[in-house]
C-alpha atoms as a PDB file:
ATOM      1  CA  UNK A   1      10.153  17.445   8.661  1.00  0.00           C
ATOM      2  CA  UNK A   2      10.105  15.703   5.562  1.00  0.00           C
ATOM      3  CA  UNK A   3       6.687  13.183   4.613  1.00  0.00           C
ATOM      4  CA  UNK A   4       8.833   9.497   3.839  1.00  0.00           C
ATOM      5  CA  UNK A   5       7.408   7.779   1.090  1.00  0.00           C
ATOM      6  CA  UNK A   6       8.077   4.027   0.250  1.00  0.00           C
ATOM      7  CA  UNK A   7       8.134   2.544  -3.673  1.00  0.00           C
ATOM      8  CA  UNK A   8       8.766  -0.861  -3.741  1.00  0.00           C
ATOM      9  CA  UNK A   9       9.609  -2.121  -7.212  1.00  0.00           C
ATOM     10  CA  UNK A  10      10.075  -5.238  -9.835  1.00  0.00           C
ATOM     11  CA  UNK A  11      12.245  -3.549 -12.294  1.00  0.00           C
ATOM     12  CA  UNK A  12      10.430  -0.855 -14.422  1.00  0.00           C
ATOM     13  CA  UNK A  13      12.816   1.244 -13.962  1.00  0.00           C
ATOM     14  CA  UNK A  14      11.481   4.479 -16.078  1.00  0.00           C
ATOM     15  CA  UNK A  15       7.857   4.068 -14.274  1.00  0.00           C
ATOM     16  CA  UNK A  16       9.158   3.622 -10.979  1.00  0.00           C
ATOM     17  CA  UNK A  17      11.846   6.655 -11.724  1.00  0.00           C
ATOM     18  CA  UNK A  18       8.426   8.238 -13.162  1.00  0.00           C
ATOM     19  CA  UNK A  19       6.763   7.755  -9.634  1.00  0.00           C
ATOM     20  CA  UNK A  20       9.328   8.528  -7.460  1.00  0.00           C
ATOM     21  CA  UNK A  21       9.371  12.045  -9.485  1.00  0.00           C
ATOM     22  CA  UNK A  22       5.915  12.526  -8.501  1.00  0.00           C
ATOM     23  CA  UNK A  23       6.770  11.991  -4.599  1.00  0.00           C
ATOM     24  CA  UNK A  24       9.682  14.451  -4.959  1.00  0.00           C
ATOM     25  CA  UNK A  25       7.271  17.206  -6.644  1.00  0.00           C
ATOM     26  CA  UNK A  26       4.184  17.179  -4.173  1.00  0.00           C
ATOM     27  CA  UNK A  27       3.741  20.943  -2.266  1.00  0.00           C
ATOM     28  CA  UNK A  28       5.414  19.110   0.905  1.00  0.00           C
ATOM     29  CA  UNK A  29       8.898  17.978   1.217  1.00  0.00           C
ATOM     30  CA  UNK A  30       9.299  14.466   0.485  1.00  0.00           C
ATOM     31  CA  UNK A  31      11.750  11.659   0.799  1.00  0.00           C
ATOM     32  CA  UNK A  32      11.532   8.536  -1.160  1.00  0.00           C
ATOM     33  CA  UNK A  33      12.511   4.943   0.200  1.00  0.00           C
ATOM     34  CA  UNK A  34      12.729   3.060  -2.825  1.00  0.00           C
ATOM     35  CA  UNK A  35      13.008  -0.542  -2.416  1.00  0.00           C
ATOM     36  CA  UNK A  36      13.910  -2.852  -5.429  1.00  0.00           C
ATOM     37  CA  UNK A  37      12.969  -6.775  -5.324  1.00  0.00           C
ATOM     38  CA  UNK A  38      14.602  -9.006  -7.216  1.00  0.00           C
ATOM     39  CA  UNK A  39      15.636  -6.867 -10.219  1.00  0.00           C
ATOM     40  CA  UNK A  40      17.815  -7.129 -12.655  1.00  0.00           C
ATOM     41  CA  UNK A  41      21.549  -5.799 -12.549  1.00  0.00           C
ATOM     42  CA  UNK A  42      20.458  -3.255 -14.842  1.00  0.00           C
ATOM     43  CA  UNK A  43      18.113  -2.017 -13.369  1.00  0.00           C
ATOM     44  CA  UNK A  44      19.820  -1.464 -10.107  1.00  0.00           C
ATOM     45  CA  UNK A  45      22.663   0.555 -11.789  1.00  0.00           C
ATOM     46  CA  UNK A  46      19.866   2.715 -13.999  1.00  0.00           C
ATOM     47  CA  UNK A  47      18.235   2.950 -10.332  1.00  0.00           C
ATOM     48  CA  UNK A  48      21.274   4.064  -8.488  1.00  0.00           C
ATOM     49  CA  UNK A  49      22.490   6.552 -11.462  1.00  0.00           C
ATOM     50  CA  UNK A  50      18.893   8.206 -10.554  1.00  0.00           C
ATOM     51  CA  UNK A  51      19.399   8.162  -6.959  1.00  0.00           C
ATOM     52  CA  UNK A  52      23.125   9.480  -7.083  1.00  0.00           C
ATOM     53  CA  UNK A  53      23.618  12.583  -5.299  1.00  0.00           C
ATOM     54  CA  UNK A  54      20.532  12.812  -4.276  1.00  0.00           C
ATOM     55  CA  UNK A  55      19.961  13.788  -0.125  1.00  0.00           C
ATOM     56  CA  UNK A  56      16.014  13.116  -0.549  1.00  0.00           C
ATOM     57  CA  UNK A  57      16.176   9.613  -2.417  1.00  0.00           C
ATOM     58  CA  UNK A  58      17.728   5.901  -0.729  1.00  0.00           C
ATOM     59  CA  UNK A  59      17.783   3.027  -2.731  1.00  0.00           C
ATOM     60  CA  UNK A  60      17.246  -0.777  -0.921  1.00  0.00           C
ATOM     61  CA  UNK A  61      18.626  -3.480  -2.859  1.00  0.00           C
ATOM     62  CA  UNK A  62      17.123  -6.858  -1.965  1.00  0.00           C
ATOM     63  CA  UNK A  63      18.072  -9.885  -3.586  1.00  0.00           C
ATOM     64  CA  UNK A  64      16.937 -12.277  -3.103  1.00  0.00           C
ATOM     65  CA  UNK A  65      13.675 -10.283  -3.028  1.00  0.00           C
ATOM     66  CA  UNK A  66      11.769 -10.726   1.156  1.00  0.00           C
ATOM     67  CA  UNK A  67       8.545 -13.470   0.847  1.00  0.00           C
ATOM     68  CA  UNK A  68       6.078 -11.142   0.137  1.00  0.00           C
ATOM     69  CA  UNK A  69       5.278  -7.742  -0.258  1.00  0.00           C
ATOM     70  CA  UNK A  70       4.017  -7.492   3.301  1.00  0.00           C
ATOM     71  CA  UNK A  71       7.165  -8.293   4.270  1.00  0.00           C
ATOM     72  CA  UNK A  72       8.922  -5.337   2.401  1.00  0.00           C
ATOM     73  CA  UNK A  73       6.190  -3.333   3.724  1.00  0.00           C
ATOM     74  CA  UNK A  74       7.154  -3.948   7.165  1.00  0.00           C
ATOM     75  CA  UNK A  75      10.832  -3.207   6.715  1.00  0.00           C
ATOM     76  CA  UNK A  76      10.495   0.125   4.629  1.00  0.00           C
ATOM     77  CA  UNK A  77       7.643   1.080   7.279  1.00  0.00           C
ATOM     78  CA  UNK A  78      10.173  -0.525   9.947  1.00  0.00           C
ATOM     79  CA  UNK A  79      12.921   2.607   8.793  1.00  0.00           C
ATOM     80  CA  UNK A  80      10.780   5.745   8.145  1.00  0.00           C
ATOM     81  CA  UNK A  81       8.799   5.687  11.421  1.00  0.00           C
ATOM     82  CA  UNK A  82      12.330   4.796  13.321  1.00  0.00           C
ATOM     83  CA  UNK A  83      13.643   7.504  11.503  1.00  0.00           C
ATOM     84  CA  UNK A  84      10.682   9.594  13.064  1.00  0.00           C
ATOM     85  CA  UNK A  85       8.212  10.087  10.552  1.00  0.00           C
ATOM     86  CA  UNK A  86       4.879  10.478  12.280  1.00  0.00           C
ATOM     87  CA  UNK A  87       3.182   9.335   8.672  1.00  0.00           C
ATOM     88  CA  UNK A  88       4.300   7.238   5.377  1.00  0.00           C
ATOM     89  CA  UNK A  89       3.067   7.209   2.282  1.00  0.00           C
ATOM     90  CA  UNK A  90       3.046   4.073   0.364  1.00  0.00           C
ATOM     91  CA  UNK A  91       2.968   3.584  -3.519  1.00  0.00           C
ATOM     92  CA  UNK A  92       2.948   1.323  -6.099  1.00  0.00           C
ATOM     93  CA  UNK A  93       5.726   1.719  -9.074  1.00  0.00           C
ATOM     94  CA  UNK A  94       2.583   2.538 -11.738  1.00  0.00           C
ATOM     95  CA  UNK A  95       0.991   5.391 -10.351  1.00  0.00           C
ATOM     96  CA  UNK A  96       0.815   8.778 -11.130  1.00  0.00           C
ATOM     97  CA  UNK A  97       0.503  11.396  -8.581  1.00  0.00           C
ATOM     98  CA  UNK A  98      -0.933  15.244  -8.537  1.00  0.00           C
ATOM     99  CA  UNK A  99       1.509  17.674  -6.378  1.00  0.00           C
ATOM    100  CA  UNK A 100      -0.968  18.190  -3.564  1.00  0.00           C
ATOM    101  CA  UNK A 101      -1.939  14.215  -2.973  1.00  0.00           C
ATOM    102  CA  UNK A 102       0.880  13.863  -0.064  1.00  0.00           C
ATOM    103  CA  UNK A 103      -0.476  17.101   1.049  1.00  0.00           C
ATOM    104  CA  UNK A 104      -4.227  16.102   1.036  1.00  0.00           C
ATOM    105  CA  UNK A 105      -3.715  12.530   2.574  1.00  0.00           C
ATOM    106  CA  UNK A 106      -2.021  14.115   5.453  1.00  0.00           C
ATOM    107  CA  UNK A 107      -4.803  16.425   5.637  1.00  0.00           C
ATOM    108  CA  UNK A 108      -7.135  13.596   5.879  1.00  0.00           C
ATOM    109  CA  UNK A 109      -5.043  12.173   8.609  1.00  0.00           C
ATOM    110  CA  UNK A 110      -5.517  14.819  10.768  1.00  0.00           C
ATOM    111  CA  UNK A 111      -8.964  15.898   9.873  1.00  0.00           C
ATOM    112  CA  UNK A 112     -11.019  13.328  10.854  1.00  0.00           C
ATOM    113  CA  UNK A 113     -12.818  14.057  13.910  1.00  0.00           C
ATOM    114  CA  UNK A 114     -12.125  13.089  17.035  1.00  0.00           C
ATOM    115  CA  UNK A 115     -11.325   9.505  15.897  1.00  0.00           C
ATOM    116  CA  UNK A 116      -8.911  10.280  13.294  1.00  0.00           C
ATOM    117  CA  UNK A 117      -8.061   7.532  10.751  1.00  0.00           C
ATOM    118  CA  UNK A 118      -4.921   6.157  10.856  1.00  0.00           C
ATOM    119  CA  UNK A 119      -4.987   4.507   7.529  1.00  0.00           C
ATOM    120  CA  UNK A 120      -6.242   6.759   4.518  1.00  0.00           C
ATOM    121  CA  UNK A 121      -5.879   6.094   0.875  1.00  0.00           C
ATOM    122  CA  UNK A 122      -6.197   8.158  -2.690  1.00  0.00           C
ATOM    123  CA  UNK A 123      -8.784   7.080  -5.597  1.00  0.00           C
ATOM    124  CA  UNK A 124      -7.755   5.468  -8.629  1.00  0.00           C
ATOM    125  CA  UNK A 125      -9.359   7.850 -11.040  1.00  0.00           C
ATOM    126  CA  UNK A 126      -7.928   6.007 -13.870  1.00  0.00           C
ATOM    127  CA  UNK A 127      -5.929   9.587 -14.346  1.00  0.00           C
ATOM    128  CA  UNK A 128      -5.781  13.323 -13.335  1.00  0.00           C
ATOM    129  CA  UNK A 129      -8.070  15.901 -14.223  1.00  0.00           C
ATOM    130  CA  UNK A 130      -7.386  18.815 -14.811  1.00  0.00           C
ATOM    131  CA  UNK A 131      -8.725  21.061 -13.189  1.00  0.00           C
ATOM    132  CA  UNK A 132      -7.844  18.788 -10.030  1.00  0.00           C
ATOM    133  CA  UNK A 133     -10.957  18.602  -7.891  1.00  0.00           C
ATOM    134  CA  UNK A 134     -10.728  17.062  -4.485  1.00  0.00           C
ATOM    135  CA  UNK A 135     -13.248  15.978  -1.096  1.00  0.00           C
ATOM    136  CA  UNK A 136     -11.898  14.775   1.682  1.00  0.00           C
ATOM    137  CA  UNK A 137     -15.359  13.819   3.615  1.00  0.00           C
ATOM    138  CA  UNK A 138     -15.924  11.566   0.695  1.00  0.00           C
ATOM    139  CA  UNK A 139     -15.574   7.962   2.440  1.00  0.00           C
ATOM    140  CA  UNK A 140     -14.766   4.482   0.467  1.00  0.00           C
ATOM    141  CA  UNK A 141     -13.200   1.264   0.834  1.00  0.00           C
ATOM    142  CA  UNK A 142      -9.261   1.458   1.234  1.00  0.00           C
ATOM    143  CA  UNK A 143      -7.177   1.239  -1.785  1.00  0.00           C
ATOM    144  CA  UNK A 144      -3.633  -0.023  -1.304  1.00  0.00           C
ATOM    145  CA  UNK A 145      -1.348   1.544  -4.318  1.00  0.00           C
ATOM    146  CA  UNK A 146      -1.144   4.819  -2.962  1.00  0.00           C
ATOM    147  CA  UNK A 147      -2.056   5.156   0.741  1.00  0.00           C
ATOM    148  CA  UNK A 148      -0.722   6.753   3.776  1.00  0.00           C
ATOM    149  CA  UNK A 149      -0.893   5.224   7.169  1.00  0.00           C
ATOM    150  CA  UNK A 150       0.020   6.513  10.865  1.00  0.00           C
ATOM    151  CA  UNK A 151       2.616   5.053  13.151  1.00  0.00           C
ATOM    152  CA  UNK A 152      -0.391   3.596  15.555  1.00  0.00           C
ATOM    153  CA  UNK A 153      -1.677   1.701  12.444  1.00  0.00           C
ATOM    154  CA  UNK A 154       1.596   0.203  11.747  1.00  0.00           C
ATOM    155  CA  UNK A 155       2.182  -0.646  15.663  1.00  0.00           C
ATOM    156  CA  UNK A 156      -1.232  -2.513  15.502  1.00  0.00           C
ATOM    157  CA  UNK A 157      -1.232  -4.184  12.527  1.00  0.00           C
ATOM    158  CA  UNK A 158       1.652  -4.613  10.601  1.00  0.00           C
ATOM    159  CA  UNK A 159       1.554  -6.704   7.093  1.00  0.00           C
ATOM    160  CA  UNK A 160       1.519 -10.160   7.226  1.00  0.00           C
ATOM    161  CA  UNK A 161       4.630 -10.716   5.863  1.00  0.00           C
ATOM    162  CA  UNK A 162       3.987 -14.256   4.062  1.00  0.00           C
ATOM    163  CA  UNK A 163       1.492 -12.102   1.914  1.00  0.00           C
ATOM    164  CA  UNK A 164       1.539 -10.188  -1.463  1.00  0.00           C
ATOM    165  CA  UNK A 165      -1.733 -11.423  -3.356  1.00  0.00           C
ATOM    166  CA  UNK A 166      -4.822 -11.029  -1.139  1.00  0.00           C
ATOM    167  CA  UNK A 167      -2.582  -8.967   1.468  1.00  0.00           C
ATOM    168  CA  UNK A 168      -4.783  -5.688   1.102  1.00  0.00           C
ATOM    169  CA  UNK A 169      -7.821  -7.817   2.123  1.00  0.00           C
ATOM    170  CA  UNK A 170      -6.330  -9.655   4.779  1.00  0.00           C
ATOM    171  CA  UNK A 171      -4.741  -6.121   6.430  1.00  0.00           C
ATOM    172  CA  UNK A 172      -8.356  -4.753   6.313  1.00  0.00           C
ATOM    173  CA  UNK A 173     -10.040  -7.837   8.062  1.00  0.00           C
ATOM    174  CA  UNK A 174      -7.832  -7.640  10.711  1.00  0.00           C
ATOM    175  CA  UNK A 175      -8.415  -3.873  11.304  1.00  0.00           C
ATOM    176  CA  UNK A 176     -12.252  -4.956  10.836  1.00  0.00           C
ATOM    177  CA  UNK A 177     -12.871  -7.430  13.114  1.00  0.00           C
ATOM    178  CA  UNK A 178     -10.543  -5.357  15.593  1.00  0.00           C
ATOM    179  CA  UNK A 179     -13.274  -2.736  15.918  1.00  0.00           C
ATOM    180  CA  UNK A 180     -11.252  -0.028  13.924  1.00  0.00           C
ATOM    181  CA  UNK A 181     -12.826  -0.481  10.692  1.00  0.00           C
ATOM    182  CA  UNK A 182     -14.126   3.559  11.099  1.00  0.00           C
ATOM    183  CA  UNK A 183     -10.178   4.350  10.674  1.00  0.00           C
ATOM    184  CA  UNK A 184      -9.429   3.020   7.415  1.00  0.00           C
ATOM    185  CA  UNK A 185     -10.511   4.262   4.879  1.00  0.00           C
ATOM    186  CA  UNK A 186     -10.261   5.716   1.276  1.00  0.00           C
ATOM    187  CA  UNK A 187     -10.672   9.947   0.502  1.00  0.00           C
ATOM    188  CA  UNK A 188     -11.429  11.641  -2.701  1.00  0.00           C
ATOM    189  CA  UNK A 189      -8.357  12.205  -4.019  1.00  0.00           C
ATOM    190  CA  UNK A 190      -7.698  11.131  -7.390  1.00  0.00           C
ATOM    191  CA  UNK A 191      -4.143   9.751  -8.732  1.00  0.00           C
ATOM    192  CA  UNK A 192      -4.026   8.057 -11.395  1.00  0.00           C
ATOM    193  CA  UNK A 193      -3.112   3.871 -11.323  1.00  0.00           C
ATOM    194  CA  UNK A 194      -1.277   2.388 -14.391  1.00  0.00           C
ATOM    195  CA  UNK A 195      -2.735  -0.856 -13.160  1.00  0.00           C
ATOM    196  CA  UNK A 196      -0.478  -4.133 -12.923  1.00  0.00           C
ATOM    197  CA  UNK A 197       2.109  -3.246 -15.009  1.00  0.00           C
ATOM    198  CA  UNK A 198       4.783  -4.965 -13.164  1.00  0.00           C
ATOM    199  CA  UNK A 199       3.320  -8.026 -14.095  1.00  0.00           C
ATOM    200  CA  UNK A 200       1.813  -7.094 -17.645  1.00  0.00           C
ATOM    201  CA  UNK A 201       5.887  -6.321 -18.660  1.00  0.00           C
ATOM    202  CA  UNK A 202       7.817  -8.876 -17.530  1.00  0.00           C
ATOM    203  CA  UNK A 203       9.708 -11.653 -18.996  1.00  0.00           C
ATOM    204  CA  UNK A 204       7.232 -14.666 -19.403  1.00  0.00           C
ATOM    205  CA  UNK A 205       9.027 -16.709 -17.169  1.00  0.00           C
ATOM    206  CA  UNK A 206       9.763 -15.079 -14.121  1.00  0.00           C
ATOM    207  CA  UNK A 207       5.732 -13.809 -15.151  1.00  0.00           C
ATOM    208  CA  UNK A 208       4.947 -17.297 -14.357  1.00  0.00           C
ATOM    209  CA  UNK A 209       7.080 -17.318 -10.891  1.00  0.00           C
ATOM    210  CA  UNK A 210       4.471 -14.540  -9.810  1.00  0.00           C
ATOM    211  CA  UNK A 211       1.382 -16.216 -10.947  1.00  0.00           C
ATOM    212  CA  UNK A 212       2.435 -19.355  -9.363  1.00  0.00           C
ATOM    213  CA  UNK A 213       2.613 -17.218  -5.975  1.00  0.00           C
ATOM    214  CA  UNK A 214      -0.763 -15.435  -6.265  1.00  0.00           C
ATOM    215  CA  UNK A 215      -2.265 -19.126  -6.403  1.00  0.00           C
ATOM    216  CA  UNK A 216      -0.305 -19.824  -3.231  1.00  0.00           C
ATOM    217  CA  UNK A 217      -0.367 -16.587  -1.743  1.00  0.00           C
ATOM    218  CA  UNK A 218      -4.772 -17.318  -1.727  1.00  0.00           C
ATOM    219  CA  UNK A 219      -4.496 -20.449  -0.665  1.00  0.00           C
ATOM    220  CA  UNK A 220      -2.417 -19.537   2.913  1.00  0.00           C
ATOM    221  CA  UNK A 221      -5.239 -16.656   3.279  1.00  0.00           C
ATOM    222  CA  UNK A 222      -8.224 -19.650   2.956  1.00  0.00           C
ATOM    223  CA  UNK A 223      -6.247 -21.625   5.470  1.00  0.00           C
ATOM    224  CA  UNK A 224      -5.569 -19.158   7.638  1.00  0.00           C
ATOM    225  CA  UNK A 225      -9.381 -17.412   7.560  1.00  0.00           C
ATOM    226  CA  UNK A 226     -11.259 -21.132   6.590  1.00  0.00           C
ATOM    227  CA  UNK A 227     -12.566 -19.644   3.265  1.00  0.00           C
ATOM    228  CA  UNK A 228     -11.480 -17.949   0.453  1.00  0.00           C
ATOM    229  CA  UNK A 229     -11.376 -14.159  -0.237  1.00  0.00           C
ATOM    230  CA  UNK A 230     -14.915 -12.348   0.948  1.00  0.00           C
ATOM    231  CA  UNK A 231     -16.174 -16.035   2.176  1.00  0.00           C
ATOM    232  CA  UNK A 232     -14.285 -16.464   5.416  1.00  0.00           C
ATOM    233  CA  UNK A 233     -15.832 -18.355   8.570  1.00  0.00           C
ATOM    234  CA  UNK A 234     -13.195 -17.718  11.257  1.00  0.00           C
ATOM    235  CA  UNK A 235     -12.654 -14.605  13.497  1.00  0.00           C
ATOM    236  CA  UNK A 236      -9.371 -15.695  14.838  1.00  0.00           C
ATOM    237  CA  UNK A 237      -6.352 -16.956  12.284  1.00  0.00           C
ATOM    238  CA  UNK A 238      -5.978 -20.426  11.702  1.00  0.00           C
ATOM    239  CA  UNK A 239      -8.112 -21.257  14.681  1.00  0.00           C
ATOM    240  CA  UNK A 240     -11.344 -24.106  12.899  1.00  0.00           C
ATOM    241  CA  UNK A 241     -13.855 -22.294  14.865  1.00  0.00           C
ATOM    242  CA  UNK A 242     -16.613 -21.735  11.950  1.00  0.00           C
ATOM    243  CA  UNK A 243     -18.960 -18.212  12.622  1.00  0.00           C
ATOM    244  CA  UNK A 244     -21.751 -16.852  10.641  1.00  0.00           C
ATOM    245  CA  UNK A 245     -21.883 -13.100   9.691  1.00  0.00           C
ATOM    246  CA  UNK A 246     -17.969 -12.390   9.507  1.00  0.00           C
ATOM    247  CA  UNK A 247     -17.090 -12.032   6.040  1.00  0.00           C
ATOM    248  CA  UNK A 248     -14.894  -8.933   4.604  1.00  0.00           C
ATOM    249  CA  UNK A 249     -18.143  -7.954   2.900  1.00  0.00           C
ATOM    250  CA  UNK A 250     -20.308  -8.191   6.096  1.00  0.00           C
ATOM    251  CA  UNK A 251     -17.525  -6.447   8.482  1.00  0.00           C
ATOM    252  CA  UNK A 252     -17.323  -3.553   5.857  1.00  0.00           C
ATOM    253  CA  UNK A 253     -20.832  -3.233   5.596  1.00  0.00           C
ATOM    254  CA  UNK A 254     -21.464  -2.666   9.398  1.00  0.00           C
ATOM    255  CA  UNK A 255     -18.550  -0.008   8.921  1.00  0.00           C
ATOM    256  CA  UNK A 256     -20.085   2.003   5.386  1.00  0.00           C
ATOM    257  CA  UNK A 257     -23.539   1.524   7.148  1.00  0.00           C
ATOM    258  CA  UNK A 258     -22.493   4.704   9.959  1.00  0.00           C
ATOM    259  CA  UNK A 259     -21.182   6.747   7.363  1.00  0.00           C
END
């Protein structure tokens, strides 16, 4: 069966075509969900010219674009596993990937002892060496541009959907204070991450529209977690009760501290 992959995108549409190459090449057989937010007429027709006749490749068309990027998260996620993937991969639009990193994240998924992770992600190398040099026992913090995640991980904690900015960190508290911080986790495996380039290329103005919902996008995370990013007080959403000792930092820390 083929590995689904998801690439949601802002226009771009040479890097995301770019990425979505790199899906279809990996050792496995891949399909590609590619999901475009918002983007320009143009870039919808270039998009659908490279999808065209194409059994392996579906395009999503959403405009308006959903709330957040949790929220398209959820919907691609939503499809593959109802279309009975087992595992997803998820990318950004500015990544690079080897041919074996869909191959090696599964790998990871199923090699982890008797309490396999459910959520495993590649390392931003900041590009790919060659020769490519790979260790899966190697453990670190999860990275969320290119990661692949089980269908138990998305049945227990799906994205919040009202999030985009500060979404990665809120995802990984959850699964933290949960007890099931052991199962997330980043591998060695190196891709390479064009960093931000969705926002470093588009037109000032709707540049602005994005910055404006970062700003907002941290402020719903404070109020829902009574602190900013890495200085929360609250174990349950939204609920005023103030605890010591349960910041992202701290939760992690307990986790990294067993491995």
């Amino acid at each position: 069966m083929s590995v689904w992959a998801i690439i949601p995108f802002i226009d771009l549409p040479e890097m995301t075509m770019q990425a979505a190459n790199d899906v279809l090449d990996q050792s496995v057989e891949t399909r590609v969900l590619l999901i475009a937010n918002d983007c320009t007429d143009e870039t919808v027709r270039q998009m659908e010219t490279f999808c065209k006749g194409s059994d392996r490749v579906l395009l999503w068309n959403h405009r308006p674009a959903l709330p957040a990027l949790g929220a398209t998260w959820n919907e691609g996620l939503r499809f593959c596993f109802g279309a009975g993937a087992e595992e997803v991969l998820v990318v950004n639009n500015d990544v690079r990937l080897h041919p074996r990193t869909v191959h090696l994240l599964g790998a990871a998924l199923l090699g982890g002892g008797e309490e396999p992770p459910f959520f495993v992600s590649a390392v931003n190398a900041g590009g790919i060496a060659d020769p490519y040099e790979w260790d899966l026992s190697m453990k670190g913090g999860p990275d969320f541009s290119c990661f692949m995640v089980t269908r138990e991980f998305f049945e227990k904690y799906p994205f919040d959907p009202e999030l985009t900015y500060a979404g990665d960190l809120d995802t990984h508290r959850r699964v933290l204070l949960a007890g099931d911080g052991d199962k997330m986790y980043s591998v060695n495996v190196p891709y390479h991450h064009l960093a931000s380039q969705t926002l470093k290329q588009l037109p000032p103005e709707k540049a602005q529209i994005y910055h404006a919902q970062a700003d907002a996008h941290r402020a719903y995370y404070a109020r829902k977690w009574g602190g900013p990013v890495n200085l929360e007080k609250w174990r349950v959403p939204f609920s005023g009760e103030d605890e010591e000792g349960i910041t992202t930092p701290e939760l992690f820390d307990a986790v990294r501290a067993k491995w």
